[in-house]
N, C-alpha and C. Protein backbone atom coordinates (compact mmCIF):
# COMPACT_ATOMS: atom_id res chain seq x y z
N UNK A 1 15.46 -20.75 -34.90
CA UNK A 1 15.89 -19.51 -34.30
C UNK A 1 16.28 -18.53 -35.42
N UNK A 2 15.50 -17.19 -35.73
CA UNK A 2 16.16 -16.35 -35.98
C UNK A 2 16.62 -15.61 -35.69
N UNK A 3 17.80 -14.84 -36.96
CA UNK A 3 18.53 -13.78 -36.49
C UNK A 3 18.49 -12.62 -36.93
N UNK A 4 18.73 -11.57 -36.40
CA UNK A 4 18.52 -10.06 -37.31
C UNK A 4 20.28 -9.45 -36.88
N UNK A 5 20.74 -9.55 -38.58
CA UNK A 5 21.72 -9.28 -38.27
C UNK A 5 22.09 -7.76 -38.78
N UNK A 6 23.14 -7.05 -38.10
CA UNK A 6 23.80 -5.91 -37.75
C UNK A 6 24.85 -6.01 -38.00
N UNK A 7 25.58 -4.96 -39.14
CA UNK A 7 27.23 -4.77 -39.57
C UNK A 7 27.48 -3.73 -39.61
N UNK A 8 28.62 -3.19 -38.56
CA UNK A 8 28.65 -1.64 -38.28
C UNK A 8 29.77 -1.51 -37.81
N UNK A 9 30.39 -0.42 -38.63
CA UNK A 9 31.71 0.08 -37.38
C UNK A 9 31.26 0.48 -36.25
N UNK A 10 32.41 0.39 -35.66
CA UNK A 10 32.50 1.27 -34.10
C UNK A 10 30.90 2.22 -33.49
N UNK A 11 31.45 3.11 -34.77
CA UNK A 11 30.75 4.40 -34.23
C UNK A 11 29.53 4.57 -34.86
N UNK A 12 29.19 3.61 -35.45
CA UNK A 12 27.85 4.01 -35.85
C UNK A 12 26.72 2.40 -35.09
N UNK A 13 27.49 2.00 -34.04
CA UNK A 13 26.66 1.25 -33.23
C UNK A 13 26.03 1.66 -32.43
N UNK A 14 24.73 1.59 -31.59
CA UNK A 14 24.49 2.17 -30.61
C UNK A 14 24.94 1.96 -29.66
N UNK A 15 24.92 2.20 -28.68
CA UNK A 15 25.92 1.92 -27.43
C UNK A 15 25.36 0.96 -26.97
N UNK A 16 24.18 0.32 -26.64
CA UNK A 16 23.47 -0.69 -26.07
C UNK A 16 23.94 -2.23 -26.97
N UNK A 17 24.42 -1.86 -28.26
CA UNK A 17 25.04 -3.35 -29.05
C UNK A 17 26.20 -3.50 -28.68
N UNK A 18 26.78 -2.00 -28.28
CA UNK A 18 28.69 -2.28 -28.19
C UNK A 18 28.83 -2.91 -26.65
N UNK A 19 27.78 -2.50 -25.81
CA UNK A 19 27.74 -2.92 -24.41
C UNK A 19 27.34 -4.28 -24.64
N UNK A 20 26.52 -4.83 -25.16
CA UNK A 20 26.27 -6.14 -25.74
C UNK A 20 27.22 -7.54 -25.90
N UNK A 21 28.01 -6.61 -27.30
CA UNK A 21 29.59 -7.13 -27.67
C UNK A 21 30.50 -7.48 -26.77
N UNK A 22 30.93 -6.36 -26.29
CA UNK A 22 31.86 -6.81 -25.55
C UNK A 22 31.68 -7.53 -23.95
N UNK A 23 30.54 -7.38 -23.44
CA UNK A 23 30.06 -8.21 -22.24
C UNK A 23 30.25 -9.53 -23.02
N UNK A 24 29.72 -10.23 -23.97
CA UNK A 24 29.53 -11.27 -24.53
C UNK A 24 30.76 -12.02 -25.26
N UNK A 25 32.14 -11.18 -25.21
CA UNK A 25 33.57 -11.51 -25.40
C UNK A 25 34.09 -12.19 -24.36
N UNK A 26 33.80 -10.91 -23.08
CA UNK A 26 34.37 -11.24 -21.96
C UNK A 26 33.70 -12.27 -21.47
N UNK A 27 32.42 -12.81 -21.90
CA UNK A 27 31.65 -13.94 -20.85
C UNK A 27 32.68 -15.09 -21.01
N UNK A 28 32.77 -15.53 -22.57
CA UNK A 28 33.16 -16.67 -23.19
C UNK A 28 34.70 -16.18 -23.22
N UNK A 29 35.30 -15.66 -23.84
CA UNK A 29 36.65 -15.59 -23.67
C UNK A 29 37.78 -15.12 -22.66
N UNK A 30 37.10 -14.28 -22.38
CA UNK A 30 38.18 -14.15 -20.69
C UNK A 30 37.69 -15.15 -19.43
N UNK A 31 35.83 -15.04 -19.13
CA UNK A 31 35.57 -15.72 -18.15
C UNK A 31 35.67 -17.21 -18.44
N UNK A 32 34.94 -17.55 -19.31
CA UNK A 32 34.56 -19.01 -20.04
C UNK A 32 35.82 -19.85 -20.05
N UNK A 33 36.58 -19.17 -20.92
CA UNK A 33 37.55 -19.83 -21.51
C UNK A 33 39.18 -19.35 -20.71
N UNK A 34 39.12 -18.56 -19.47
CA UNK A 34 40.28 -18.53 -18.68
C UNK A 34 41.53 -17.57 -19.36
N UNK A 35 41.11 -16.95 -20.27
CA UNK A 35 42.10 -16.30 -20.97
C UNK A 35 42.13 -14.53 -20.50
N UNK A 36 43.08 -14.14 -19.79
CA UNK A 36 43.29 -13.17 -18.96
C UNK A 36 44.21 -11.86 -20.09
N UNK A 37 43.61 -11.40 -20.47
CA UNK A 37 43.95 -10.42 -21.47
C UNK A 37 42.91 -9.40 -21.77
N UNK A 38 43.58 -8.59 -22.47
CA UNK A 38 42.89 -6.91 -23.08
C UNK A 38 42.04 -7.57 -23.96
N UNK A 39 40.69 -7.33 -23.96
CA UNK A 39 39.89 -7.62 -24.95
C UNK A 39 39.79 -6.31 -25.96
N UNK A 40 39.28 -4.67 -25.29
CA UNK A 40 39.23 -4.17 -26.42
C UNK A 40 40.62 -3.98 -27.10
N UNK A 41 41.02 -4.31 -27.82
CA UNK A 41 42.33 -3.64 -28.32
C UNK A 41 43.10 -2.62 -28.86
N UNK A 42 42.07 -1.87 -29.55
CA UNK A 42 42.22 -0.54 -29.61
C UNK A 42 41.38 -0.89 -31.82
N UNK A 43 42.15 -2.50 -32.05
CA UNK A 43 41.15 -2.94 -33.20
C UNK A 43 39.92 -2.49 -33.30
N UNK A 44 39.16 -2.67 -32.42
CA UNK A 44 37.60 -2.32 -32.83
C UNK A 44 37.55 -1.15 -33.14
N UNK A 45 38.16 -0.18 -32.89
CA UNK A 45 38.08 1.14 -33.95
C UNK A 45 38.26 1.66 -34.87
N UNK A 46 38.94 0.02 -35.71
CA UNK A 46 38.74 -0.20 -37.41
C UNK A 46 37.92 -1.11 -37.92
N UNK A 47 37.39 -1.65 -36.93
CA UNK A 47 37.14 -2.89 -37.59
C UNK A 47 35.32 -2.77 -37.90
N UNK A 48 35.12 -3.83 -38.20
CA UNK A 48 33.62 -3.40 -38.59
C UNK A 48 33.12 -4.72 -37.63
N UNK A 49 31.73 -4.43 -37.00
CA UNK A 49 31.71 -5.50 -35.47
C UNK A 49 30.09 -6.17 -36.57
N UNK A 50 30.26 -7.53 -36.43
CA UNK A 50 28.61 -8.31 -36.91
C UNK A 50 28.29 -9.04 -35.82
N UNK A 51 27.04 -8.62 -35.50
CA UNK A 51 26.20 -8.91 -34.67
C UNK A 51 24.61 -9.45 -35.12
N UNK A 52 24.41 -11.07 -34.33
CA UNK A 52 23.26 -11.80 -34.65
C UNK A 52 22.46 -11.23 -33.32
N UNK A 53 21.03 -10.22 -33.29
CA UNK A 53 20.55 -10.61 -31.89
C UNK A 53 19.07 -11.63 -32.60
N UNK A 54 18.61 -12.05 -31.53
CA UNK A 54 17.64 -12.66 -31.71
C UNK A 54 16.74 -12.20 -31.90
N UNK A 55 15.72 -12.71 -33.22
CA UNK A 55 14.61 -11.66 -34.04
C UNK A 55 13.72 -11.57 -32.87
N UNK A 56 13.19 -12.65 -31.71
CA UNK A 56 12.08 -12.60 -30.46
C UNK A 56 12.54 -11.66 -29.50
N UNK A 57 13.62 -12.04 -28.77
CA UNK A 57 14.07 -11.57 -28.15
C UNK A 57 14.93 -9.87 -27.71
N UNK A 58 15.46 -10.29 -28.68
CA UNK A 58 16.33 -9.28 -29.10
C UNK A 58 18.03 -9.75 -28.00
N UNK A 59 18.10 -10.64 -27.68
CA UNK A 59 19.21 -10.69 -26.72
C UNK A 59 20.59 -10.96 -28.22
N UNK A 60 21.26 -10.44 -28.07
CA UNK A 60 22.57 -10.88 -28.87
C UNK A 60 23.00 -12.77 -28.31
N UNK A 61 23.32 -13.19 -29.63
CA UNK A 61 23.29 -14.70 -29.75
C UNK A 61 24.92 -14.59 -30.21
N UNK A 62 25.09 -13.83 -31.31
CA UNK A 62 26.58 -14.22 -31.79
C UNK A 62 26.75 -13.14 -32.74
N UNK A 63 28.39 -12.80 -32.46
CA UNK A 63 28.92 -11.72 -32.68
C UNK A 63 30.17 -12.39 -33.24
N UNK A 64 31.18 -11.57 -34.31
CA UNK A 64 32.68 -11.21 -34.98
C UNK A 64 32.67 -10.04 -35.00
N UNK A 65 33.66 -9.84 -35.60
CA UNK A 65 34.96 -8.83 -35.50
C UNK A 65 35.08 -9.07 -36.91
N UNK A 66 35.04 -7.99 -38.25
CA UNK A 66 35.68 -7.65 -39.35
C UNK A 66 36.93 -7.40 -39.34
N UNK A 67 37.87 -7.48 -40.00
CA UNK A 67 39.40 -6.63 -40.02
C UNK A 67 39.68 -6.25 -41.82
N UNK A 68 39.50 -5.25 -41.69
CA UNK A 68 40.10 -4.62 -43.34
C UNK A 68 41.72 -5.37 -43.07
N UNK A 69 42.12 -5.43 -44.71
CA UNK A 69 43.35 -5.44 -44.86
C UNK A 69 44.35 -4.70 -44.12
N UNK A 70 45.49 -5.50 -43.14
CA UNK A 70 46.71 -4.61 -42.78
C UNK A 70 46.14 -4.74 -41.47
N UNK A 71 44.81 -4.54 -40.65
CA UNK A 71 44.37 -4.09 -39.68
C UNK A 71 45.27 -4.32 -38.53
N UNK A 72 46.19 -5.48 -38.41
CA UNK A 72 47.02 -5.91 -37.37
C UNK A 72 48.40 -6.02 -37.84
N UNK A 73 48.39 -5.02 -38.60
CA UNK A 73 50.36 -4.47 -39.16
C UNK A 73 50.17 -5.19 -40.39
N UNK A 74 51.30 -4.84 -41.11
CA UNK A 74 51.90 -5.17 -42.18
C UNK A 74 51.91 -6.64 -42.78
N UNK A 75 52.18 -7.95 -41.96
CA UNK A 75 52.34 -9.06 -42.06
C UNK A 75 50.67 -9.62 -42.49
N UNK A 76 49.58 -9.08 -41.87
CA UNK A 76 48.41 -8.67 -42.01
C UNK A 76 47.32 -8.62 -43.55
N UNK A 77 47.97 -9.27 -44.43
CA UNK A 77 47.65 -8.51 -45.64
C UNK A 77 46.29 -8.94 -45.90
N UNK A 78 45.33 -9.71 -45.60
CA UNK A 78 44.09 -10.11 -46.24
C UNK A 78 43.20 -9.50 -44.81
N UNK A 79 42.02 -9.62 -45.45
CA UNK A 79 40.90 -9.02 -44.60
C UNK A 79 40.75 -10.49 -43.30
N UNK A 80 40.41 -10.41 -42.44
CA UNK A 80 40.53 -11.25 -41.32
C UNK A 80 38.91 -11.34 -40.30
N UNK A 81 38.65 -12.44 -40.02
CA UNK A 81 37.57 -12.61 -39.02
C UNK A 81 38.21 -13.04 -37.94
N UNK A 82 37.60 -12.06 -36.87
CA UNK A 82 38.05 -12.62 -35.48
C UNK A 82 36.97 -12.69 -34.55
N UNK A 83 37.54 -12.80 -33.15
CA UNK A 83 36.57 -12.59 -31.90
C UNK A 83 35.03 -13.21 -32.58
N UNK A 84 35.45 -14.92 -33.15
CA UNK A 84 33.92 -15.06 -33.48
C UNK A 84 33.47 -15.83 -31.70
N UNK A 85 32.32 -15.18 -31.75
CA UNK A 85 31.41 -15.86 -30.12
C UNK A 85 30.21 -16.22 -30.24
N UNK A 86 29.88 -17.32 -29.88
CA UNK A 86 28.27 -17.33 -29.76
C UNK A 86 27.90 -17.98 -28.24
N UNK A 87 26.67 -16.88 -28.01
CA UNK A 87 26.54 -16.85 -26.47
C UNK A 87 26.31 -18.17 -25.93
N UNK A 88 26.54 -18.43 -25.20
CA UNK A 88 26.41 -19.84 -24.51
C UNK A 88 24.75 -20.75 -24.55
N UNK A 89 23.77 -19.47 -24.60
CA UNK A 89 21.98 -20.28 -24.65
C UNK A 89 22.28 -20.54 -26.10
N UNK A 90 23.29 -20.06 -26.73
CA UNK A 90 22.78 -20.08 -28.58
C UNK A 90 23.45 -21.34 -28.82
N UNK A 91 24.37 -21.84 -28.26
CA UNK A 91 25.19 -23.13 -28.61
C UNK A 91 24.16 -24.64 -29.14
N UNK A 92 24.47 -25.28 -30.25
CA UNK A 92 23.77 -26.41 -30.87
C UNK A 92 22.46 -25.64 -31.34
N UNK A 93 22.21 -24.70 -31.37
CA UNK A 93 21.11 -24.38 -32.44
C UNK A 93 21.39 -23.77 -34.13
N UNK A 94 23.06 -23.88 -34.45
CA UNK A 94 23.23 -23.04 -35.23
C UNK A 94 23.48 -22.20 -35.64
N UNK A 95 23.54 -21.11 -34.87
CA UNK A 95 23.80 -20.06 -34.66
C UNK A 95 25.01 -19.73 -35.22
N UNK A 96 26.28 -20.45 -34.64
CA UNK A 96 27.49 -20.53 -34.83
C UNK A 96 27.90 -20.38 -36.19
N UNK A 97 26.70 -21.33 -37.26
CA UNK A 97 26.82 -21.75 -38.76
C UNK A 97 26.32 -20.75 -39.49
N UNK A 98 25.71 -19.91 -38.66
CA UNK A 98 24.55 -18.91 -39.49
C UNK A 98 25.69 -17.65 -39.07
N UNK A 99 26.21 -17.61 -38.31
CA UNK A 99 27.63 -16.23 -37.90
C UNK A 99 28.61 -16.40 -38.89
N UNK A 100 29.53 -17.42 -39.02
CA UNK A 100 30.18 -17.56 -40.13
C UNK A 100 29.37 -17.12 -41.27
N UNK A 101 28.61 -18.22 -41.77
CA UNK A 101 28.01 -17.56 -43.25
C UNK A 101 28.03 -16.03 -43.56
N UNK A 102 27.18 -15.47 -42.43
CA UNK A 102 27.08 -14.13 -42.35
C UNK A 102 28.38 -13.12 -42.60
N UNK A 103 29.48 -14.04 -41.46
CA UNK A 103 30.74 -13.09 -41.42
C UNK A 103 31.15 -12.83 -43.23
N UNK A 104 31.54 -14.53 -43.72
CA UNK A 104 31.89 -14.67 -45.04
C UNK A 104 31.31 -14.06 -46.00
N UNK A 105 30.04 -14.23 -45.73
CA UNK A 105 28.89 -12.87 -46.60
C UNK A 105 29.47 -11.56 -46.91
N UNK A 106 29.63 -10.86 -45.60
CA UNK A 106 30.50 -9.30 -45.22
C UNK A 106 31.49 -9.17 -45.88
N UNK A 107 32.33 -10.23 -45.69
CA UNK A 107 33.88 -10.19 -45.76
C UNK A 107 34.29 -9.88 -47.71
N UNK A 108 33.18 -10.82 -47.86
CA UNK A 108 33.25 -10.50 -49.58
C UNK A 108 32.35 -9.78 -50.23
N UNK A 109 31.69 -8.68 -49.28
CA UNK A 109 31.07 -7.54 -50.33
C UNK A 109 31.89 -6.39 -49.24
N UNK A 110 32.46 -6.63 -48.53
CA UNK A 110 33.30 -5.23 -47.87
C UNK A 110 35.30 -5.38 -49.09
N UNK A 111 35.20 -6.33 -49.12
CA UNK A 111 36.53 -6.63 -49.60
C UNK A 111 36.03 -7.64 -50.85
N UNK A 112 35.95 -7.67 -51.86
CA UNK A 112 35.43 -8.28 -53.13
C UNK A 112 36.96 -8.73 -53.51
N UNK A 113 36.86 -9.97 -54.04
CA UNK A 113 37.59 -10.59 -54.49
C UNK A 113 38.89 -11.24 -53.56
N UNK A 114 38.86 -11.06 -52.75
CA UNK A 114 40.12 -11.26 -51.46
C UNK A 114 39.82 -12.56 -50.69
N UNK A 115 40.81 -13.03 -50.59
CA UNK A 115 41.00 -14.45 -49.52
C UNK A 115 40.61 -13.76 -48.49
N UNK A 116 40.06 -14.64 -47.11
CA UNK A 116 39.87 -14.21 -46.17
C UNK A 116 40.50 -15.08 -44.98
N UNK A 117 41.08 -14.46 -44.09
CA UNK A 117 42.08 -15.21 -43.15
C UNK A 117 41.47 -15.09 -41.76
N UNK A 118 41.71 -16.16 -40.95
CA UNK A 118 41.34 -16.20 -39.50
C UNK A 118 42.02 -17.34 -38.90
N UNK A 119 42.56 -16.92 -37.43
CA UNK A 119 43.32 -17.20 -36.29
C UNK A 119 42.49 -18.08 -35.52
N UNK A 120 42.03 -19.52 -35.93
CA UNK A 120 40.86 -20.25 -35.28
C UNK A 120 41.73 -21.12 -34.29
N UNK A 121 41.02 -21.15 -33.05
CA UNK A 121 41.43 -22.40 -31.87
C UNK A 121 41.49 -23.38 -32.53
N UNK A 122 42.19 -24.24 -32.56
CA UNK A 122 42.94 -25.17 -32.80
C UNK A 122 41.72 -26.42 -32.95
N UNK A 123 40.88 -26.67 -31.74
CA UNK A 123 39.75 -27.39 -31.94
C UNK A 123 38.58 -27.22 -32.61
N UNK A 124 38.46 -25.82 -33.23
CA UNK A 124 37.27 -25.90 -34.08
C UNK A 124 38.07 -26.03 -35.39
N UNK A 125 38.87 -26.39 -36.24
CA UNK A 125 39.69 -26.98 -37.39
C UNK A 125 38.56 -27.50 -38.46
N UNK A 126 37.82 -28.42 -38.27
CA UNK A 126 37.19 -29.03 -39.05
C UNK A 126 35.78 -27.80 -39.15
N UNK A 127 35.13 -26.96 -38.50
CA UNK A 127 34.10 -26.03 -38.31
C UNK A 127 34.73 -25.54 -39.22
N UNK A 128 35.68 -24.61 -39.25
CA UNK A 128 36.33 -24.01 -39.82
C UNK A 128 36.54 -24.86 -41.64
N UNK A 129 37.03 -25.68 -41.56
CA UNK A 129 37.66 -26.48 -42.69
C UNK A 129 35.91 -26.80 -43.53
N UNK A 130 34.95 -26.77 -42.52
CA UNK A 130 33.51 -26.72 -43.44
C UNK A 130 33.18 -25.32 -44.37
N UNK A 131 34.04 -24.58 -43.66
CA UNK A 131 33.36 -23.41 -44.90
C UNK A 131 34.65 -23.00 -46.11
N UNK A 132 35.14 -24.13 -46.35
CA UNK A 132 36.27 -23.65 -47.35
C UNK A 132 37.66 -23.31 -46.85
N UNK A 133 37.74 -22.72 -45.12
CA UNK A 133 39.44 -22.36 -44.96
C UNK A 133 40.03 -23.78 -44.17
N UNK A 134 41.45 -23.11 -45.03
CA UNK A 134 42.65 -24.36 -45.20
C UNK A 134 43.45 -23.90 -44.19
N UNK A 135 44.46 -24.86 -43.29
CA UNK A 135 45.11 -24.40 -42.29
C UNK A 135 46.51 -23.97 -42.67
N UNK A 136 47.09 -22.80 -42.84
CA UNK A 136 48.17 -22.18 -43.40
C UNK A 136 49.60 -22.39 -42.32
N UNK A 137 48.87 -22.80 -40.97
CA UNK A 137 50.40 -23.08 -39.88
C UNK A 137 50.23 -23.71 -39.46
N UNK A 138 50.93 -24.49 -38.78
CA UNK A 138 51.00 -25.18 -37.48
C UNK A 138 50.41 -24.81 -36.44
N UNK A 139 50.32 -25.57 -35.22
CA UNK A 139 49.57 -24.66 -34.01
C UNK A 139 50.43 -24.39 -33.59
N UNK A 140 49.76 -23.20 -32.73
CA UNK A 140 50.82 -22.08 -32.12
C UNK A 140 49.74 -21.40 -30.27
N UNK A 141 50.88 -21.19 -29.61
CA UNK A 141 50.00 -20.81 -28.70
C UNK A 141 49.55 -19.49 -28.52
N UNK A 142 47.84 -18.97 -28.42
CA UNK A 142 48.11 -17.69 -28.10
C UNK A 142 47.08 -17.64 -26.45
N UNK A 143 47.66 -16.96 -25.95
CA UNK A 143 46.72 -16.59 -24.61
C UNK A 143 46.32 -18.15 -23.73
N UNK A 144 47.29 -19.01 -23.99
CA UNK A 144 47.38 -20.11 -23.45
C UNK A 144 46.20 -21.29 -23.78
N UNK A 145 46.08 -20.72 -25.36
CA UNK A 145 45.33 -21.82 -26.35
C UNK A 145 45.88 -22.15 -27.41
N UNK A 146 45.59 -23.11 -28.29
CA UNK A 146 46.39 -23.56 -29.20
C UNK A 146 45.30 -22.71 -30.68
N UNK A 147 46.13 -22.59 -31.14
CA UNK A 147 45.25 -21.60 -32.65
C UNK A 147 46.19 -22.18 -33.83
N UNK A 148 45.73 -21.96 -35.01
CA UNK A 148 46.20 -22.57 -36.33
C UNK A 148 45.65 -21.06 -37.15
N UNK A 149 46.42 -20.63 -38.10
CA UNK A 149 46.27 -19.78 -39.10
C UNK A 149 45.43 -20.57 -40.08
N UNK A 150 44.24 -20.18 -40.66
CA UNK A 150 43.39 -20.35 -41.67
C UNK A 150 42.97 -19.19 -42.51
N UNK A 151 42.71 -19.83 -43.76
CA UNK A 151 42.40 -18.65 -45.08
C UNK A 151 41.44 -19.75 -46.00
N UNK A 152 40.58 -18.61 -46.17
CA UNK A 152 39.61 -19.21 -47.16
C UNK A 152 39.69 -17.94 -48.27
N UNK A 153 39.99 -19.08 -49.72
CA UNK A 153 40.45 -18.47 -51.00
C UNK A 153 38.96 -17.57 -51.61
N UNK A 154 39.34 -16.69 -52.23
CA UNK A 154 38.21 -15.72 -52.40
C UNK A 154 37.22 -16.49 -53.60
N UNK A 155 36.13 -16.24 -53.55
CA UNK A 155 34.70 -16.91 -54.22
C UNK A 155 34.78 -16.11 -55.35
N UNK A 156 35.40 -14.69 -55.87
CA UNK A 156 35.44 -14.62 -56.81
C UNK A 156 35.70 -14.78 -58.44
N UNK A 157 35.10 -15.05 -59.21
CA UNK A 157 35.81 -15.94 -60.49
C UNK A 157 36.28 -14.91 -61.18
């Protein structure tokens, strides 16, 4: 399966990817996964959105969320990946492995030299712990899931 991937703020998406995005949040994280909350947050209008659609198709497979430094206050200080999703047909093909890479790709030519931090569910730990990030907390609940703070140390020498 390939992917043709897309890294764009807000406003320079077309509207047909942002309609994309966020249908594909809400499938898996509000519907999927039972979690009853504000998806846009008012974030995506800093953040920079990466999007995998499929090179045949063109259907979006898997999408994150960039966060510059600070993006979620002060406490905030490293650049951050969030809202990672991959659509439910894309699951066990990879996809998932090829979004990360991608995100981590971004993360260190938008922000060079910087650790990169992310708020992962609690059960993907070891997914997570494959690409280098270490778990910085304990679990904690958010939106009535269990999440662990992770940071992966910057690749720069």
């Amino acid at each position: 399966m390939g992917l043709r991937w897309t890294c764009a703020r807000l406003q320079d998406l077309q509207p047909e990817a942002l309609y994309q995005a966020l249908a594909l949040r809400s499938q898996v994280f509000v519907v999927e996964q039972a979690c009853v909350y504000l998806d846009p947050d008012g974030i995506d209008l800093i953040a920079w959105h990466l999007l995998g659609h499929d090179e045949g198709s063109g259907d979006l497979l898997a999408a994150a969320r960039l966060l510059p430094p600070l993006a979620k206050g002060p406490t905030h200080v490293l650049p951050e990946i969030g809202r990672v999703v991959s659509a439910p047909a894309a699951r066990g093909t990879g996809a998932g492995r090829a979004l990360m890479q991608e995100a981590i790709a971004q993360c260190e030519h938008l922000w060079p030299g910087q650790a990169i931090a992310i708020q992962a569910q609690a059960y993907l730990l070891d997914f997570y712990a494959s690409f280098g990030f270490v778990s910085k907390s304990s679990p904690y609940d958010e939106d009535g899931i269990a999440h662990i703070d992770m940071q992966r140390p910057s690749s720069a020498r």
